[in-house]
Protein backbone atom coordinates (compact mmCIF):
# COMPACT_ATOMS: atom_id res chain seq x y z
CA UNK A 1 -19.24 2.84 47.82
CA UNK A 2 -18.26 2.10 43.95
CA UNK A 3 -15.43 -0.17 43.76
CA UNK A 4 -12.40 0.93 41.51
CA UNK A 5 -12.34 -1.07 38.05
CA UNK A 6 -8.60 -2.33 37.12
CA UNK A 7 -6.68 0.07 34.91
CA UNK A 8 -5.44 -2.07 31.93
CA UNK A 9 -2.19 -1.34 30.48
CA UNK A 10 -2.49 -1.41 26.83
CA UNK A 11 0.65 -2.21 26.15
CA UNK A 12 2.20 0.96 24.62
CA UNK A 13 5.98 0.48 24.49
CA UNK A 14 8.00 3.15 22.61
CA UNK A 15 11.35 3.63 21.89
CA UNK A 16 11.57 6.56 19.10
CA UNK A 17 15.22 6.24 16.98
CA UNK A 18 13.61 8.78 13.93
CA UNK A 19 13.20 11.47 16.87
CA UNK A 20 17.29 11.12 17.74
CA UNK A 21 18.35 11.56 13.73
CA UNK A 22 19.37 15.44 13.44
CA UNK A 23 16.06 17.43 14.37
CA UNK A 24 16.39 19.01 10.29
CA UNK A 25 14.66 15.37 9.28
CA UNK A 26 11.57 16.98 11.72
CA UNK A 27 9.41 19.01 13.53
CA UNK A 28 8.21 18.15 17.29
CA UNK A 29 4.78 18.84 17.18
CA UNK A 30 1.71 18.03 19.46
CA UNK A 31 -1.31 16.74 17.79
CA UNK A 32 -4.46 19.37 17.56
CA UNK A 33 -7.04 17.93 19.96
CA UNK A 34 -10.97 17.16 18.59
CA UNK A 35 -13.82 18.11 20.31
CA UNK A 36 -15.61 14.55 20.55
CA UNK A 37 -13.45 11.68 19.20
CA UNK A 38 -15.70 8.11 18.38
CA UNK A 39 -14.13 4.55 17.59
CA UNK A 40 -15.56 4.06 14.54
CA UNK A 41 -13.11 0.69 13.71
CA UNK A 42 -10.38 -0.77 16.06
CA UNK A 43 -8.12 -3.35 14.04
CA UNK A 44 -8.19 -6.42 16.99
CA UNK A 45 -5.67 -8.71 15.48
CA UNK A 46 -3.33 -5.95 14.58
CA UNK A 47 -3.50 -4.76 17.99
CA UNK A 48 -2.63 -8.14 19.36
CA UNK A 49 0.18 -8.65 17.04
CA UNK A 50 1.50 -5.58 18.33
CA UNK A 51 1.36 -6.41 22.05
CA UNK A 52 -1.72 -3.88 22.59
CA UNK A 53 -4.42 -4.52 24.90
CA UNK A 54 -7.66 -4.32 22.73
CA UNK A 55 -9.63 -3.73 25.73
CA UNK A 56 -7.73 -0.93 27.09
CA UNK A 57 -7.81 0.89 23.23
CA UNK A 58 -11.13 1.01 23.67
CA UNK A 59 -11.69 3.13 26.64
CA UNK A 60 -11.61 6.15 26.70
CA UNK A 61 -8.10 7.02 27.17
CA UNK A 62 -7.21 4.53 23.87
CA UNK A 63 -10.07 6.48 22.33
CA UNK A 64 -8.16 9.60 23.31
CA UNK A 65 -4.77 8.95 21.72
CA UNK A 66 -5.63 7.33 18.57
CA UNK A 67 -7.80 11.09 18.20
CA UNK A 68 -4.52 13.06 19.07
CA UNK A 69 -6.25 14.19 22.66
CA UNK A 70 -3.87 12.54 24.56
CA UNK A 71 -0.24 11.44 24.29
CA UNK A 72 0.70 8.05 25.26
CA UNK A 73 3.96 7.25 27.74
CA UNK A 74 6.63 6.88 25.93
CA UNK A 75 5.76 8.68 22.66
CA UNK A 76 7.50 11.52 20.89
CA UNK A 77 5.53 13.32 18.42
CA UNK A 78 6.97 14.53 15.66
CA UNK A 79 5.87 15.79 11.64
CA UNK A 80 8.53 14.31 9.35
CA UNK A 81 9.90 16.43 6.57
CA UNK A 82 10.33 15.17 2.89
CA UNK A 83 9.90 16.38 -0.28
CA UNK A 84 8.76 14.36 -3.82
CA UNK A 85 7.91 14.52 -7.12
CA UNK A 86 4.57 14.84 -7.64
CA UNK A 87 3.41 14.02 -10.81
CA UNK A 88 6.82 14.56 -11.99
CA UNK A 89 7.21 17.85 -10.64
CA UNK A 90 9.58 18.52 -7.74
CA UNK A 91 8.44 20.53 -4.62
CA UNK A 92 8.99 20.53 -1.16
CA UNK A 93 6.65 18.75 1.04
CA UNK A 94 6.64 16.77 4.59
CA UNK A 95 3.64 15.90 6.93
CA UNK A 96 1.18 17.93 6.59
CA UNK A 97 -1.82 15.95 8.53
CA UNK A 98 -0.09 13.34 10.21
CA UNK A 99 2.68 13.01 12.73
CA UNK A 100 4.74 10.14 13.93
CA UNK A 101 3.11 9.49 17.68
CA UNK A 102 6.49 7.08 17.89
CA UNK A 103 7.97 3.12 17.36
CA UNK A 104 6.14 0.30 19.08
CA UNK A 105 8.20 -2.62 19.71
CA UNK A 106 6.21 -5.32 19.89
CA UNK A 107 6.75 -8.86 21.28
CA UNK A 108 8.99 -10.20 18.62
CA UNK A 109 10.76 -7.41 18.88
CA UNK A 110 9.79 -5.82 15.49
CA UNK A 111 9.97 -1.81 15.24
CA UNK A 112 6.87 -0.27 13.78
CA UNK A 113 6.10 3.28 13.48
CA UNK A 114 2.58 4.60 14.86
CA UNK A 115 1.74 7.52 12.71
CA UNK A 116 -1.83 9.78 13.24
CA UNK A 117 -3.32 10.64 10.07
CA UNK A 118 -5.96 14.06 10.18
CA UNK A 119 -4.28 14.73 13.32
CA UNK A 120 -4.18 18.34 12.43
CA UNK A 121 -1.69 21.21 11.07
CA UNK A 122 1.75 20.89 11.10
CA UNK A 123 4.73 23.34 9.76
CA UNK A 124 4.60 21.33 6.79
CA UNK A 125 0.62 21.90 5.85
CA UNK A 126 1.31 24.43 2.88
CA UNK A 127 -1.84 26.06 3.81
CA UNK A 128 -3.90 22.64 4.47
CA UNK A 129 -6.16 22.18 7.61
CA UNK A 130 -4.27 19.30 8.11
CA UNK A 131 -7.66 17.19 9.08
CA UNK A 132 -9.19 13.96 7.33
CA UNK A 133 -12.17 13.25 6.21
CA UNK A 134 -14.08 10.12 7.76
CA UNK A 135 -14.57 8.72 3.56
CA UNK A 136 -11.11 8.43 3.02
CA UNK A 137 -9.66 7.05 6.14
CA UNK A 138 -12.47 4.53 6.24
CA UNK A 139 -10.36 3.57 2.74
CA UNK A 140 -7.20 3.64 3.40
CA UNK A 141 -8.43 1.21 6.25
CA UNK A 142 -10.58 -1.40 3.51
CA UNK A 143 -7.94 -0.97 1.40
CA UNK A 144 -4.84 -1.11 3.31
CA UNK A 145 -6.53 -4.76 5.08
CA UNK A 146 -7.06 -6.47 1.97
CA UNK A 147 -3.81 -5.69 0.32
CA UNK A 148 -2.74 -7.19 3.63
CA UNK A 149 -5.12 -10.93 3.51
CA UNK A 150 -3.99 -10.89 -0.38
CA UNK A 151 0.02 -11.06 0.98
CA UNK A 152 1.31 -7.83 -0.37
CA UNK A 153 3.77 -5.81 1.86
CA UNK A 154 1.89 -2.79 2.86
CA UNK A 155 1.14 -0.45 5.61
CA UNK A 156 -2.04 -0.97 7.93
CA UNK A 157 -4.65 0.67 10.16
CA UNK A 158 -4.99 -0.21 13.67
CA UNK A 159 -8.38 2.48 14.06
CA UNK A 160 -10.13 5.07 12.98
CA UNK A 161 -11.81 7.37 15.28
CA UNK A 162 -14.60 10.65 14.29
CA UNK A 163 -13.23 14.02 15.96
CA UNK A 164 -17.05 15.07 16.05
CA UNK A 165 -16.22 17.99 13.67
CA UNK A 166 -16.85 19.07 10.40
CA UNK A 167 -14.42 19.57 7.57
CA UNK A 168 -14.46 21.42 4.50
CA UNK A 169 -14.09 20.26 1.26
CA UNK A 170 -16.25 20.19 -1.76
CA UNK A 171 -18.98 20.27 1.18
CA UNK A 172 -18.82 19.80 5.29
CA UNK A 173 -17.78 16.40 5.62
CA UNK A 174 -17.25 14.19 9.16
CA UNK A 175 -13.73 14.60 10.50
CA UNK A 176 -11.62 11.58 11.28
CA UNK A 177 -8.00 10.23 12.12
CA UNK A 178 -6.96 7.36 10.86
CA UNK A 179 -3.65 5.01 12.72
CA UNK A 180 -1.51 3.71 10.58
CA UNK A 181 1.20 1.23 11.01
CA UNK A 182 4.20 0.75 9.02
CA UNK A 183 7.42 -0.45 8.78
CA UNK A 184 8.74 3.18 8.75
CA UNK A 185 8.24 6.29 6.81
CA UNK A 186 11.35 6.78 5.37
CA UNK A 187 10.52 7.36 1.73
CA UNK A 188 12.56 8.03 -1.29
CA UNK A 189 11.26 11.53 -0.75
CA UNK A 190 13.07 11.39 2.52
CA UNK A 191 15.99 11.35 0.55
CA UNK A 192 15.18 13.99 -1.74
CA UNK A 193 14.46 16.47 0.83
CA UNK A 194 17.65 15.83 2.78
CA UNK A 195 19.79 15.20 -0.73
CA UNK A 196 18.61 18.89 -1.98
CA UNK A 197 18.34 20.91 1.55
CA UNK A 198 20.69 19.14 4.22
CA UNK A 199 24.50 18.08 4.25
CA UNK A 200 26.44 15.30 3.43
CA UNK A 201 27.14 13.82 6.20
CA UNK A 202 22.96 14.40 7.00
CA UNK A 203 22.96 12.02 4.18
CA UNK A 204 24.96 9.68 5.61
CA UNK A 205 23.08 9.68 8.67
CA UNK A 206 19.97 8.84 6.69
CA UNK A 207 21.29 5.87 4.89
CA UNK A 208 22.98 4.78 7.57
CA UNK A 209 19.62 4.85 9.45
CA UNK A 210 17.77 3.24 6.76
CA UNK A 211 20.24 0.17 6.47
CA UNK A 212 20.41 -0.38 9.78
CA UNK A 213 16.40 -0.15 10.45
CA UNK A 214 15.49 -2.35 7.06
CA UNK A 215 18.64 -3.63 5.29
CA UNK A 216 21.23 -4.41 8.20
CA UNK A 217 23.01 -7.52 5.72
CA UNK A 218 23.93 -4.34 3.85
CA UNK A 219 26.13 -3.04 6.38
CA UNK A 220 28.52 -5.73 5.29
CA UNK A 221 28.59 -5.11 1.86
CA UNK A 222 31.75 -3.25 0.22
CA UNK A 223 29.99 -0.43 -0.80
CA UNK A 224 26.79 -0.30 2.12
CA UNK A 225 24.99 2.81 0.03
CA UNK A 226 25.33 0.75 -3.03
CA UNK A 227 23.89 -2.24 -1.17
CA UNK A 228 20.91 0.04 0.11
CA UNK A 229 19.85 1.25 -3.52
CA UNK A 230 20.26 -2.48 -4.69
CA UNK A 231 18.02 -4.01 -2.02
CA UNK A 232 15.47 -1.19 -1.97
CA UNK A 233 15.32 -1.89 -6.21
CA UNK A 234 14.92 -5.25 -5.36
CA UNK A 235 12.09 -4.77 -3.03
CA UNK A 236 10.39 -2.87 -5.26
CA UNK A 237 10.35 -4.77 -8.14
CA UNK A 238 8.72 -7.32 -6.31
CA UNK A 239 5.74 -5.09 -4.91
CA UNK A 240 5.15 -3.36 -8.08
CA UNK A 241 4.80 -7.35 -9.49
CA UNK A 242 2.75 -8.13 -6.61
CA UNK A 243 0.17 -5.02 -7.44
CA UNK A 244 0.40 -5.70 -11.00
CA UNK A 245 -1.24 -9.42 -10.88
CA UNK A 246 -3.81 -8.56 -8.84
CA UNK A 247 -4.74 -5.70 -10.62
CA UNK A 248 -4.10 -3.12 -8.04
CA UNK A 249 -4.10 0.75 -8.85
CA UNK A 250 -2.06 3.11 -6.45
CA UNK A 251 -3.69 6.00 -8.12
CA UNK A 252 -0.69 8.55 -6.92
CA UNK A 253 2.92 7.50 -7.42
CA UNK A 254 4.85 10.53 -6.50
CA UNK A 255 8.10 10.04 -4.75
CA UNK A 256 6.97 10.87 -1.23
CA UNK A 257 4.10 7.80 -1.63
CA UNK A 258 7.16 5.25 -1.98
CA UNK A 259 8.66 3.70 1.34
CA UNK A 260 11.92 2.41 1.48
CA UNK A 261 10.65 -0.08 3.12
CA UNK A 262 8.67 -1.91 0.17
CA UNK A 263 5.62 -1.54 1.59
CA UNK A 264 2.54 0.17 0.10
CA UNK A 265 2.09 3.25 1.37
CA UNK A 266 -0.70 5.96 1.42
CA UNK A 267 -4.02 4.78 -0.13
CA UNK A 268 -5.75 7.90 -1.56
CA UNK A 269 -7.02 7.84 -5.00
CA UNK A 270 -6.42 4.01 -5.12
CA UNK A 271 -8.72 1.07 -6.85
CA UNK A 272 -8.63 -2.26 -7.99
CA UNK A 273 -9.25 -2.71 -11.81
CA UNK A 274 -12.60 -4.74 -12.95
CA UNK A 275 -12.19 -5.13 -16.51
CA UNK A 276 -8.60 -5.43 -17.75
CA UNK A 277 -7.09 -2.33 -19.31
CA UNK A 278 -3.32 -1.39 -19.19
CA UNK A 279 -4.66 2.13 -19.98
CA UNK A 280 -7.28 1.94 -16.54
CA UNK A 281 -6.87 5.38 -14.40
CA UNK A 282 -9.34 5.84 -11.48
CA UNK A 283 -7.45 8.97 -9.99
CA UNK A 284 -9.29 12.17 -10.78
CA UNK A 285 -5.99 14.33 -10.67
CA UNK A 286 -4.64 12.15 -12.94
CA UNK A 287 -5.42 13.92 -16.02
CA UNK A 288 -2.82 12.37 -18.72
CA UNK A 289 -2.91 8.43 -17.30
CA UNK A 290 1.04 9.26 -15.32
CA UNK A 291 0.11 6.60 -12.93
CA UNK A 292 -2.03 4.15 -14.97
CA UNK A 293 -2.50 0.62 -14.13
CA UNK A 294 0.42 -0.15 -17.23
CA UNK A 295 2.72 2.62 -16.34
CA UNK A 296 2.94 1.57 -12.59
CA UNK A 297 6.49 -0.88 -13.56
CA UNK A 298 7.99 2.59 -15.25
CA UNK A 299 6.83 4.94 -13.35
CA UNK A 300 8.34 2.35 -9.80
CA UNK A 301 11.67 3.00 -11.96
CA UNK A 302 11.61 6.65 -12.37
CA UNK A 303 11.01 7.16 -8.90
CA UNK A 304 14.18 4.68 -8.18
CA UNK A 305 16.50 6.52 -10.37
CA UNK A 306 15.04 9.94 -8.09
CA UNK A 307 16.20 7.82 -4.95
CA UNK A 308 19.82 6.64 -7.01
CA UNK A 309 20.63 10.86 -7.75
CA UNK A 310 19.93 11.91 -3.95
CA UNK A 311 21.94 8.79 -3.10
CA UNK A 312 25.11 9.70 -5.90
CA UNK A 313 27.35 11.78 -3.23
CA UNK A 314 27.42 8.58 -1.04
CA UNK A 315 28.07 6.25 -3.68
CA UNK A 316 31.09 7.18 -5.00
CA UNK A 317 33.90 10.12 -4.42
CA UNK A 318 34.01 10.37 -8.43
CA UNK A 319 30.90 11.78 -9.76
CA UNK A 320 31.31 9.81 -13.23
CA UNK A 321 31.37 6.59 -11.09
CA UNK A 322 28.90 7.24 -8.76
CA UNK A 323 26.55 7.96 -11.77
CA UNK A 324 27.82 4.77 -13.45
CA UNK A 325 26.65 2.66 -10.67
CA UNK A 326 23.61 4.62 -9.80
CA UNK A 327 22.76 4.07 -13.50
CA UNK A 328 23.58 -0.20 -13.32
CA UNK A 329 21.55 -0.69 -10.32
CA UNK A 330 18.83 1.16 -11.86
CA UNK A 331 19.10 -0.86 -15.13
CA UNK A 332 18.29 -4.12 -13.33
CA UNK A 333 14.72 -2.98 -12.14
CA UNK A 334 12.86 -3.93 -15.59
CA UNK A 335 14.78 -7.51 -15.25
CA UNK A 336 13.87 -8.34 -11.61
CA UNK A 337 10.25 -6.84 -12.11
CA UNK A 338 9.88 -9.03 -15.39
CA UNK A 339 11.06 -12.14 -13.22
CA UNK A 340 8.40 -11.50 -10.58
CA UNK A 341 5.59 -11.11 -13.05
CA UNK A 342 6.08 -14.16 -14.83
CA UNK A 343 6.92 -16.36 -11.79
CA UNK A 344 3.51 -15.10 -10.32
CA UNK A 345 1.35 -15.22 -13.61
CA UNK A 346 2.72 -18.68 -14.09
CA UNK A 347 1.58 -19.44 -11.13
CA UNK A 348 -1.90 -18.08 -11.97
CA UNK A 349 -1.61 -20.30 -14.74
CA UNK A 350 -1.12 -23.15 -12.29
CA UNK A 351 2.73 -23.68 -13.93
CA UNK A 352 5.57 -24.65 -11.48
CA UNK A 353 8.25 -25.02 -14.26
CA UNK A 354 9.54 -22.46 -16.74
CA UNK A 355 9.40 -22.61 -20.91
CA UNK A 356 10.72 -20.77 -23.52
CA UNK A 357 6.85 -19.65 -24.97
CA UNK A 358 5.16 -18.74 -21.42
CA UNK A 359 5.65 -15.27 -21.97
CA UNK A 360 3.84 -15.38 -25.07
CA UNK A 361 0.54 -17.62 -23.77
CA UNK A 362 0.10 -15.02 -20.52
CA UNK A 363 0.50 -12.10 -23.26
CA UNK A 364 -2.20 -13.51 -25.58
CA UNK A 365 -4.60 -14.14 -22.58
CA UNK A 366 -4.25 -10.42 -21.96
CA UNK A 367 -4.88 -9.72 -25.56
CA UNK A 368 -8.03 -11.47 -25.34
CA UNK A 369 -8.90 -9.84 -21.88
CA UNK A 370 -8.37 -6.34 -23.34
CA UNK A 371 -10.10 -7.23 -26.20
CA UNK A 372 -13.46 -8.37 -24.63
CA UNK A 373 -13.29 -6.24 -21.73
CA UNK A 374 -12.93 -9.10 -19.39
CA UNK A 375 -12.80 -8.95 -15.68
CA UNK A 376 -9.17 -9.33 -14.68
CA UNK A 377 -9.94 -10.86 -11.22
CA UNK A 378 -13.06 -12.68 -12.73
CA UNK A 379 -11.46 -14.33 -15.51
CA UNK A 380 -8.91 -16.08 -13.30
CA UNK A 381 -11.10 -17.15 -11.01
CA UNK A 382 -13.11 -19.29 -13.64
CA UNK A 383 -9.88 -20.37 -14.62
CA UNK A 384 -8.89 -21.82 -11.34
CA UNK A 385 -12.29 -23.80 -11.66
CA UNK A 386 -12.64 -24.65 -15.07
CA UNK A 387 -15.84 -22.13 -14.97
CA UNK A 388 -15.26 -21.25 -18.92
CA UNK A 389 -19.00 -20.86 -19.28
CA UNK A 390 -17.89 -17.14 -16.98
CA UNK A 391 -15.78 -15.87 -19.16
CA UNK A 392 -16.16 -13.23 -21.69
CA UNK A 393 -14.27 -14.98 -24.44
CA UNK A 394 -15.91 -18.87 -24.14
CA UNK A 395 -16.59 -20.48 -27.13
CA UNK A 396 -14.26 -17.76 -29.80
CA UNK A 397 -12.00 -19.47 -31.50
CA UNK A 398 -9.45 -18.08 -30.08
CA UNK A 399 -9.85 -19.14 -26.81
CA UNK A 400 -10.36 -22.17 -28.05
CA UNK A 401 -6.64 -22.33 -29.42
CA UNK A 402 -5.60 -21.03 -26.54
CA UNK A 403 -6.70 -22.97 -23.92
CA UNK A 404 -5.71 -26.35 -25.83
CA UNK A 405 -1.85 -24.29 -25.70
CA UNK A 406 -2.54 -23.78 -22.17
CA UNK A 407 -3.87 -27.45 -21.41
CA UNK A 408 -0.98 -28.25 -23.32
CA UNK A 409 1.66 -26.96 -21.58
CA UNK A 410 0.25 -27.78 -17.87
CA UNK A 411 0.24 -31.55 -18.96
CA UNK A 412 4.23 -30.81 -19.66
CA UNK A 413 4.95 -30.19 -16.27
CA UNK A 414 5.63 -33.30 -13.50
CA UNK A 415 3.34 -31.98 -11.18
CA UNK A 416 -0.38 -33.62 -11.47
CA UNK A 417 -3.27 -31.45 -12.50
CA UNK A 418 -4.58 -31.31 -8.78
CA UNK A 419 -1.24 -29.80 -7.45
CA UNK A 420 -1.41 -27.32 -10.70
CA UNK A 421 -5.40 -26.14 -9.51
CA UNK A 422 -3.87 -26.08 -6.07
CA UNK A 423 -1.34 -23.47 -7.09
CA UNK A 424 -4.25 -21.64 -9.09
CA UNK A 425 -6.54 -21.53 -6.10
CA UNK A 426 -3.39 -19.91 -3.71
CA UNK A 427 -2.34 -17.41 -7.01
CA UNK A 428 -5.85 -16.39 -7.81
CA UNK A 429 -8.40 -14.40 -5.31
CA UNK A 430 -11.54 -15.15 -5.05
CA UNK A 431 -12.45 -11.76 -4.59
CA UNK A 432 -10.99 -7.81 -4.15
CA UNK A 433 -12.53 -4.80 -2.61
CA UNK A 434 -14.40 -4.14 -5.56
CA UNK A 435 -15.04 0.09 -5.99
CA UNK A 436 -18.99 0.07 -6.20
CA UNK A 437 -18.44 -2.13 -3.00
CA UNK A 438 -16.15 -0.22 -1.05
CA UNK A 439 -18.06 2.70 -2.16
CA UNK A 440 -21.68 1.38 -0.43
CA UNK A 441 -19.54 0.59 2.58
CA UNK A 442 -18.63 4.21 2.49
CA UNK A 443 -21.80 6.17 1.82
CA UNK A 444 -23.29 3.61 4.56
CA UNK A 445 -20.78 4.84 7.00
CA UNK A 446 -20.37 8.72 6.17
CA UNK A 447 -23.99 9.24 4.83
CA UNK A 448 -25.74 7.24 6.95
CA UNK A 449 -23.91 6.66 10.58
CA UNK A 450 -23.88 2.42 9.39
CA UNK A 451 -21.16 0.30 9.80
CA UNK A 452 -22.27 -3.17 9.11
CA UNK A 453 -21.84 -2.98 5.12
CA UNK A 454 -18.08 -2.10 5.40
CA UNK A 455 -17.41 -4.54 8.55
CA UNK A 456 -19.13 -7.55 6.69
CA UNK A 457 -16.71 -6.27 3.12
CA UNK A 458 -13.96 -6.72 5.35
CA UNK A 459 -14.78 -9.85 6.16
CA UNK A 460 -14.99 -10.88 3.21
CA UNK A 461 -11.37 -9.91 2.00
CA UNK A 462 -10.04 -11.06 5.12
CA UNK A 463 -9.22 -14.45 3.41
CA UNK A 464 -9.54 -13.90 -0.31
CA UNK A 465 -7.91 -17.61 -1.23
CA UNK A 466 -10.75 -19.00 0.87
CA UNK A 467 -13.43 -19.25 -2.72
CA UNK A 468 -15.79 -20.03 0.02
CA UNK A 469 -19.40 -19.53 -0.93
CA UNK A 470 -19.79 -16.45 1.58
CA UNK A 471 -18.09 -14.71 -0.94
CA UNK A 472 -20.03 -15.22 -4.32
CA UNK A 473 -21.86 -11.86 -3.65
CA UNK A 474 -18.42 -9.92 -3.56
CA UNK A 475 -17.68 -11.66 -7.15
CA UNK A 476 -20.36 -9.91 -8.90
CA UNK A 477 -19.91 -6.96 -10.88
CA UNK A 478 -21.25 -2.97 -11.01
CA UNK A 479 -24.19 -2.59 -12.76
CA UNK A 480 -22.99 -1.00 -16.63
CA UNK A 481 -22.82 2.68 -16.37
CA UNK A 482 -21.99 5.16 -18.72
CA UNK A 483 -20.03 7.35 -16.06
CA UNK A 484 -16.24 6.14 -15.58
CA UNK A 485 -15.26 5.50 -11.97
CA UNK A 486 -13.22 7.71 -10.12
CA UNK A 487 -11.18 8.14 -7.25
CA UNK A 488 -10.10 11.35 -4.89
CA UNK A 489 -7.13 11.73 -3.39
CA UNK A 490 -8.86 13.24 0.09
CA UNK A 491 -7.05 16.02 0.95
């Protein structure tokens, strides 16, 4: 006689407010099951943080839900519908290989969306197979956790699981579905689709929604819609700031890949620069450099202004008005976004204080950076500890000049020269998921059934501030090649 093994709760604890909006914002859908589903990764401290039972997530039945075989208590499926500007084109889109399972609350009483990703076809799949491929979700995953460790708001994967079926692309590649948590999905493409194809007062609903989920301070405000599009400006201006010192390329900018939130969102043909070039484009699909690593502040306020026209009939009864306000909160992105790059490159710098000529000394590092193709996150790093001898420039003369500016202007400051490495070590990574090592953990993984290169690489980025000497090896760079690196979006 066997005895019975405890069932463990794992903690599930839904309650779905984006499945009570107006059921135009959606389609109720069940996930496609997979023959064999795997746990390839399972996210422990994520799971924790969300009141989930490791343990029970990696049975069988945990197995089972993060593959879209089963459906947890609580949960209400459902394929969002949105449209975007892709590229700068408008079209129609929604989910076309994901659905919202539901919203965890967890302990503190945070609402998080749990969204399947590869979880199959959906009304919205234009033709897709709506599947994943094991590469990219393994990715998102790498990606989406260092991002995370390096303190920039983004989404994040609690596992990714192999369906134990093929999938065609170029060639038959492993299938996969990725869990991904996030704030919410509401995007400015959210906006768009309701703005061109639903009501008014549909709208309404979907501002009011969004303030009440992410901005509720704005419900206060004189004019709450107003509010919404200044705080959502605001938020983004800081992220964009936050990718933009540590060199971070989102690859695919469209207005559907931007949360209201001001999180990061959707990691497809996305890379972190080596050598610093404002011009540097990984994406493949990315023909004419839209989305380069410069254009990224621009292109953060084009999609804003998108967000400020779906929002005009809310913002005002007179069109003329509501376009003059759309128009002034859109006007103060390129001033909030400059304040949060200098603050953090001054902190890079190791300055606390602010002068007149800072501008000008970060600018002229760049300059020489561009100039001798210098490793962005390299270069600050020997900064930080006074490793000169590492840096592309040493000994011209003018580095020379400017580092005597630079030493200069730290001893101008109160602080003491420990306090100003201090800030340099917290400002400046040791490392990022560099591509040609994200790309071994990949091809060990998909090629070759491993795991251990990409869980050791996320070890590593799990504490990038840490300089420890576990991570020298995830400092060094590619081998030269003549072939540029590129990214795929995955789909």
């Amino acid at each position: 006689m066997t005895e019975n093994k405890a069932i463990i709760d794992p903690g599930w604890n839904f309650d779905n407010s984006y499945a009570r909006l107006p059921e135009t914002f959606f389609s109720r859908i069940e996930p496609t099951h997979v023959r064999s589903p795997k746990l390839i990764v399972l996210n422990d401290r994520l799971a924790a943080s969300l009141g989930l039972n490791a343990e029970a997530l990696r049975g069988s039945d945990g197995v089972a839900v993060f593959a879209g075989n089963r459906i947890p208590e609580g949960a209400a499926p459902l394929a969002q519908a949105y449209a975007g500007h892709q590229f700068g084109h408008f079209t129609m889109l929604g989910d076309g290989r994901a659905l919202l399972l539901g919203e965890q609350i967890t302990p503190d009483h945070t609402r998080v969306d749990i969204q399947l990703k590869g979880s199959g076809r959906t009304r919205y799949s234009r033709g897709g197979d709506g599947r994943a491929a094991l590469g990219p979700m393994l990715r998102e995953y790498i990606i989406s956790e260092a991002m995370h460790a390096l303190g920039i708001p983004t989404t994040r994967s609690l596992a990714v699981v192999t369906t134990g079926e093929e999938i065609i692309r170029e060639t038959e590649l492993p299938g996969a579905v990725l869990t991904r948590v996030a704030a919410s999905h509401v995007r400015v493409g959210t906006f768009q689709y309701v703005a061109n194809w639903g009501t008014v007062e549909e709208l309404r609903t979907l501002a009011d929604y969004t303030i009440q989920r992410h901005y509720p301070d704005a419900e206060a405000a004189e004019n709450r819609y107003l509010a919404l599009l200044q705080e959502v400006i605001k938020r983004q201006a800081a992220l964009i700031a936050k990718w933009q010192l540590v060199g971070f390329i989102h690859g695919v900018m469209n207005t559907d890949n931007m949360a209201l939130s001001g999180e990061t969102i959707d990691y497809g043909p996305c890379a972190f620069m080596d050598a610093y070039d404002p011009a540097t484009v990984f994406s493949s699909i990315d023909v004419h450099g839209r989305y380069a690593y410069g254009n990224q502040p621009s292109i953060a306020a084009w999609n804003l202004a998108r967000l400020a026209e779906a929002l005009l009939p809310l913002l005002h009864d007179d069109e003329d008005q509501a376009i003059q306000l759309a128009e002034d909160a859109i006007s103060s992105f390129v001033d909030l976004f400059a304040s949060h790059w200098l603050a953090g490159m001054r902190a890079k710098l190791g300055l606390f204080n602010e002068e007149p000529e800072d501008e000008a000394l970060i600018k002229d590092l760049l300059v020489m950076m561009q100039k001798h193709r210098a490793d962005y996150t390299n270069t600050f790093r020997a900064l930080t500890f006074d490793k000169h001898e590492e840096l592309a420039f040493n000994g011209t003369t003018e580095f020379v000049q400017w580092h005597e500016l630079w030493q200069a202007r730290r001893g101008r400051q109160r602080e003491p020269q420990a306090s100003s490495q201090q800030l340099m070590h917290s400002s400046n990574p040791a490392l990022i998921p560099r591509n040609h090592r994200v790309e071994e953990a990949l091809d060990a993984a998909v090629k070759q059934g491993g795991y251990s290169v990409m869980e050791r690489l996320v070890q590593a980025i799990s504490n990038p501030y840490a300089h420890s000497p576990e991570q020298a090896e995830y400092c060094t760079l590619p081998e030269p090649s003549n072939r540029p690196y590129r990214t795929f979006c995955g789909t």
